[in-house]
C-alpha atoms as a PDB file:
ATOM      1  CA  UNK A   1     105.238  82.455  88.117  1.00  0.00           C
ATOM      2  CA  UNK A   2     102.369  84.937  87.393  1.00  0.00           C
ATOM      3  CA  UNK A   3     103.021  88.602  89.784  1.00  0.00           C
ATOM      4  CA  UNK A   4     101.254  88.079  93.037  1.00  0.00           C
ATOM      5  CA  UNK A   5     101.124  84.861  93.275  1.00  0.00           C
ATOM      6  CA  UNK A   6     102.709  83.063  96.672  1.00  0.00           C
ATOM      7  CA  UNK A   7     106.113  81.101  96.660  1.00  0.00           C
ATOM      8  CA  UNK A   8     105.819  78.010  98.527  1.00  0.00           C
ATOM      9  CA  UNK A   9     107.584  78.447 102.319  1.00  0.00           C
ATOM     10  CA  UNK A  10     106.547  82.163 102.426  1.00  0.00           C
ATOM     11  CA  UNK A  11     104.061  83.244 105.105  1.00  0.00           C
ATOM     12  CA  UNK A  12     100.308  83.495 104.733  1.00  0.00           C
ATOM     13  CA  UNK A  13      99.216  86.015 103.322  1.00  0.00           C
ATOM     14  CA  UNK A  14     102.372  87.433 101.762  1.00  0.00           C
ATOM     15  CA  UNK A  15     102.901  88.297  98.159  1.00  0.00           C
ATOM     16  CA  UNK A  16     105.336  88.841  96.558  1.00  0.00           C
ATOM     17  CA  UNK A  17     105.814  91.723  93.991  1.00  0.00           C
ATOM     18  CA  UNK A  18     107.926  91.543  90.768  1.00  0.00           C
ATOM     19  CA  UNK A  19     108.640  94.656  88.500  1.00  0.00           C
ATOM     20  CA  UNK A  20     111.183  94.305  85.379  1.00  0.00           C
ATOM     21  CA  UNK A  21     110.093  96.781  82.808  1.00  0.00           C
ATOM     22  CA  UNK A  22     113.015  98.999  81.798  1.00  0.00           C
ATOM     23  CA  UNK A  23     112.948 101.789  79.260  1.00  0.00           C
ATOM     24  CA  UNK A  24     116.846 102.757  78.129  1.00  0.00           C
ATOM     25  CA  UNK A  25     118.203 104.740  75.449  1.00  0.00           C
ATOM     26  CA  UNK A  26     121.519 105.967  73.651  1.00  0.00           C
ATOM     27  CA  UNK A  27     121.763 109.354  73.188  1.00  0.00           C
ATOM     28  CA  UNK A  28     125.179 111.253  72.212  1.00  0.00           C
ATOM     29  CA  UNK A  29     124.210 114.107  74.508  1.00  0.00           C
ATOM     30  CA  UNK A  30     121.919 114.631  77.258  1.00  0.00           C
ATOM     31  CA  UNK A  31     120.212 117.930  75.769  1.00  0.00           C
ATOM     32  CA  UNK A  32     119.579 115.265  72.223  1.00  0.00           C
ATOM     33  CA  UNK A  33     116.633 113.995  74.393  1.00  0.00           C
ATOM     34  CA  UNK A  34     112.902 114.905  73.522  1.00  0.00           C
ATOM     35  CA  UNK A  35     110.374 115.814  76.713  1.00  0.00           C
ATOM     36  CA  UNK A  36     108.634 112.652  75.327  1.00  0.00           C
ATOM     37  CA  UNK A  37     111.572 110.422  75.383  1.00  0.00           C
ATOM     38  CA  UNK A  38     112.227 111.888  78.785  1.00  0.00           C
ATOM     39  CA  UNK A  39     108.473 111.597  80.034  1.00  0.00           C
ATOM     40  CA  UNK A  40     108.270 108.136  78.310  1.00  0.00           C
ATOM     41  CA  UNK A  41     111.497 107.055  80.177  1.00  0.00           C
ATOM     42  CA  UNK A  42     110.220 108.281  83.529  1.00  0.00           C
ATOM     43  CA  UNK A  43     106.397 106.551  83.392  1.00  0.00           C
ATOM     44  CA  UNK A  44     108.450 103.259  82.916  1.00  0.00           C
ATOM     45  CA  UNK A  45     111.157 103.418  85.321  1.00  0.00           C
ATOM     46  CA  UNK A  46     109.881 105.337  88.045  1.00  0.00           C
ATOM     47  CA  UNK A  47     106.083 105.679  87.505  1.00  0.00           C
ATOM     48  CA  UNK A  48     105.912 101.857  87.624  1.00  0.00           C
ATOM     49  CA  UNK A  49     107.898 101.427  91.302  1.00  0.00           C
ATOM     50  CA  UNK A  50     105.263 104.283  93.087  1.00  0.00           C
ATOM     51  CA  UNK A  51     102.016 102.352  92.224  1.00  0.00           C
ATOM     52  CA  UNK A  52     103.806  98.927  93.002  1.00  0.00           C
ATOM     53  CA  UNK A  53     104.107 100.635  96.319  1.00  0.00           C
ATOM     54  CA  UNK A  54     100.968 101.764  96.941  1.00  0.00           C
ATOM     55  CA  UNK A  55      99.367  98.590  95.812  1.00  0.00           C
ATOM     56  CA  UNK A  56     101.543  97.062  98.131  1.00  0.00           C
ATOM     57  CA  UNK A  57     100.998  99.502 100.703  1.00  0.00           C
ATOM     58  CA  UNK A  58      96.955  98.804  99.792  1.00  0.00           C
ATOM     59  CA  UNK A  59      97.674  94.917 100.191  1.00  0.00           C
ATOM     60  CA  UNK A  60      99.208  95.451 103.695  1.00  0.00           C
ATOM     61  CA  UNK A  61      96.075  97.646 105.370  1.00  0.00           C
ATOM     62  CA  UNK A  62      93.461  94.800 103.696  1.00  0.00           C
ATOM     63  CA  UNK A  63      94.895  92.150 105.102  1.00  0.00           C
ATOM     64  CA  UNK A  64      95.678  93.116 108.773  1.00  0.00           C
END
């Protein structure tokens, strides 16, 4: 099923929201890890769950 698109028995006008991208990685030590790798790591796995929200949040206001 595509993201946004409604699941049959679910009320009107809901949507629901699907997030799965993942970024892991092995390091031996914690200070082995670049900024990048760290900033890279971040934009997926965190970034990603704020603007789901607030496109959610968005969602919510236009369809009162």
């Amino acid at each position: 099923m595509r993201a946004g698109a409604c699941h049959s028995g679910r009320r009107k006008g809901a949507t629901p929201w699907t997030r799965n991208p993942a970024r892991r990685t092995r390091s031996a030590a914690l200070e082995d890890l670049t900024d990048e790798r760290i900033e890279e790591t971040l934009k997926t796995n965190i970034f990603g769950y704020m603007y789901m929200a607030r496109a959610a949040l968005f969602e919510a206001v236009s369809n009162r």
